[in-house]
Protein backbone atom coordinates (compact mmCIF):
# COMPACT_ATOMS: atom_id res chain seq x y z
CA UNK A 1 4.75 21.28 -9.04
CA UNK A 2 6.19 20.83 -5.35
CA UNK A 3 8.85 19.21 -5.08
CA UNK A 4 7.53 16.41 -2.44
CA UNK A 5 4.94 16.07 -4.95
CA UNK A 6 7.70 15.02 -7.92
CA UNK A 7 9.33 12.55 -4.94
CA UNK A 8 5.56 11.00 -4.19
CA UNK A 9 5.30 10.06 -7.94
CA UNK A 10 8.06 8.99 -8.31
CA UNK A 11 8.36 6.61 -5.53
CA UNK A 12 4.63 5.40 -6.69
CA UNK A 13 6.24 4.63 -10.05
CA UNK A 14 8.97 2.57 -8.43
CA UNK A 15 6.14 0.97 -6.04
CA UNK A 16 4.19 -0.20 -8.95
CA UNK A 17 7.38 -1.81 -11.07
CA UNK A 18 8.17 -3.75 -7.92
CA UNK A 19 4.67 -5.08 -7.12
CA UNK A 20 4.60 -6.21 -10.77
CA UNK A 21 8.16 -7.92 -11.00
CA UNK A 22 6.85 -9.66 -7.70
CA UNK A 23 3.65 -10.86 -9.72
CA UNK A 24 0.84 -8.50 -8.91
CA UNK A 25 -1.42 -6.83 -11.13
CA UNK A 26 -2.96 -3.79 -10.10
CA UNK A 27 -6.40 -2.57 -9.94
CA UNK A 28 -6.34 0.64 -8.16
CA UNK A 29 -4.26 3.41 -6.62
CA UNK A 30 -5.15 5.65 -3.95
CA UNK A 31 -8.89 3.81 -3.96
CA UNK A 32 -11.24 6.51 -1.85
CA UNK A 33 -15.24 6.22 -0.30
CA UNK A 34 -16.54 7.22 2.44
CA UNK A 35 -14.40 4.88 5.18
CA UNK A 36 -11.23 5.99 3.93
CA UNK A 37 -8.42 4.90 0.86
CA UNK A 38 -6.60 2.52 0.35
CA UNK A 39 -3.58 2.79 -1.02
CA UNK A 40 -3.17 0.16 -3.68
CA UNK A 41 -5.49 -2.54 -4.51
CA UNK A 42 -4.05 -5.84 -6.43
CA UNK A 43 -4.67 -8.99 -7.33
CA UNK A 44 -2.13 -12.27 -7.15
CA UNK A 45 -3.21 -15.64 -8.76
CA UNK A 46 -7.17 -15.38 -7.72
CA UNK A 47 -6.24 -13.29 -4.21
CA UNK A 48 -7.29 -9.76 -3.81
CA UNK A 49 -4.52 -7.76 -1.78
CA UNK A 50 -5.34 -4.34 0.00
CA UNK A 51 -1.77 -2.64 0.23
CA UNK A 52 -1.00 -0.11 3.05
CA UNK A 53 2.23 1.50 2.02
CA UNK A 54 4.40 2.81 5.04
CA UNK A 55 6.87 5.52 4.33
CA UNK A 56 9.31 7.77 5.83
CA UNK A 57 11.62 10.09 4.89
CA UNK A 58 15.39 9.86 5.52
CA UNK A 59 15.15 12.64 8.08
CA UNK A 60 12.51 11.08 9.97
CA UNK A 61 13.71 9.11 12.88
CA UNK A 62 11.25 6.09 12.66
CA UNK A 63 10.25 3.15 10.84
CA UNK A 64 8.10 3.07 8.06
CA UNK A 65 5.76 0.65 9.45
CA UNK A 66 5.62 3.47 12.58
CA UNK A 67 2.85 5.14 9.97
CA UNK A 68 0.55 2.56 10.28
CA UNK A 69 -1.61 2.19 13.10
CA UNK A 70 -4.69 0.33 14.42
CA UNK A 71 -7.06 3.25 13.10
CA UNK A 72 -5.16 3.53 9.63
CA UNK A 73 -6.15 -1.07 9.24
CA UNK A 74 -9.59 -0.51 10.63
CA UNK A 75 -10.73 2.13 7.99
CA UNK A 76 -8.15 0.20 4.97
CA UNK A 77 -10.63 -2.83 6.15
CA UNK A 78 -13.60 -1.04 6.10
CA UNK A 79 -13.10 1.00 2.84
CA UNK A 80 -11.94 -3.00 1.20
CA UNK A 81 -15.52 -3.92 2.58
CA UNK A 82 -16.90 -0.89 0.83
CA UNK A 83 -14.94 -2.03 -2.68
CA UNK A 84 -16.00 -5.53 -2.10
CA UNK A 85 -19.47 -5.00 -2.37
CA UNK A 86 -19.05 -3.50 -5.73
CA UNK A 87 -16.87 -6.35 -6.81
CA UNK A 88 -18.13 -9.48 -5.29
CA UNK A 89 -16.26 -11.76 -7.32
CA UNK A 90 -13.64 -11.94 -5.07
CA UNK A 91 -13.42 -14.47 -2.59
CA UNK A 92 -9.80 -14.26 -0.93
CA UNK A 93 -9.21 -10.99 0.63
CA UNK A 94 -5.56 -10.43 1.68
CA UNK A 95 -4.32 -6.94 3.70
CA UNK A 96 -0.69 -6.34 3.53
CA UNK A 97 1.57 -3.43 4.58
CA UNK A 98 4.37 -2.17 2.28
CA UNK A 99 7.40 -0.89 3.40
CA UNK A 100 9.80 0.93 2.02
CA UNK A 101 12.90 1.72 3.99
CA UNK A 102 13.99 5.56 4.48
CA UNK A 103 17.18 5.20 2.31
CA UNK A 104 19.19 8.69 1.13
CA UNK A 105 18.81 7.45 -2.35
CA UNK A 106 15.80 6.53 -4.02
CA UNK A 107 17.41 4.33 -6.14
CA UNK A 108 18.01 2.12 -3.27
CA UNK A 109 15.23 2.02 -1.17
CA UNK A 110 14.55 -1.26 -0.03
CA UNK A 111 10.76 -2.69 -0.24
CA UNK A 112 9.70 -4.84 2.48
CA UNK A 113 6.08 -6.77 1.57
CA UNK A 114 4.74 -7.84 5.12
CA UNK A 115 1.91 -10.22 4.41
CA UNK A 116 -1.46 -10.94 5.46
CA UNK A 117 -1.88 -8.36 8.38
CA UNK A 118 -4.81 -9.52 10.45
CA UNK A 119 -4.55 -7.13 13.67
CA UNK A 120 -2.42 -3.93 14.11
């Protein structure tokens, strides 16, 4: 297995520990159809969160949030619309971006929740 592959498990592991010590329960990872994915999809109290997580790597010089752009939202919103019709029950539907610093370690990363993204 590549080794980028063993570092993108790895820090998904680490992503879902820290969404659920902050209270979230997750529904899906990596949820695809025809608009696009979403990255993680999770619920808080009776809120439905679609999760764009930004990354870089330590040799990149940018920040994570750099990785997500207007075109990146637009298809997150319309795949959520897509997932939303299959699951109607929800009724508060919250997009969020989730950073995660470029750190050497990846023990210490640092995990920055920016909530309730309405334009990008």
């Amino acid at each position: 297995m590549p080794w980028n592959h063993l570092i993108g498990i790895a820090r998904e592991l680490r992503v879902k520990k820290w969404l659920s010590q902050k209270g979230f329960k997750l529904i899906s990872q990596n949820w695809n159809c025809s608009y696009g994915e979403v990255d993680i999809i999770a619920s808080f109290f009776d809120q439905l969160h679609f999760i764009a997580v930004a990354t870089k790597n330590c040799t990149e010089n940018a920040l994570p949030t750099e990785g997500i752009t207007r075109k990146k939202m637009l298809a997150c919103k319309q795949a959520a619309q897509k997932y939303i019709d299959h699951h109607p029950r929800w009724k508060k539907i919250i997009f969020d971006v989730l950073a995660i610093s470029p750190e050497e370690e990846m023990e210490t990363k640092e995990f920055i929740l920016i909530e309730d993204i309405r334009t990008i």
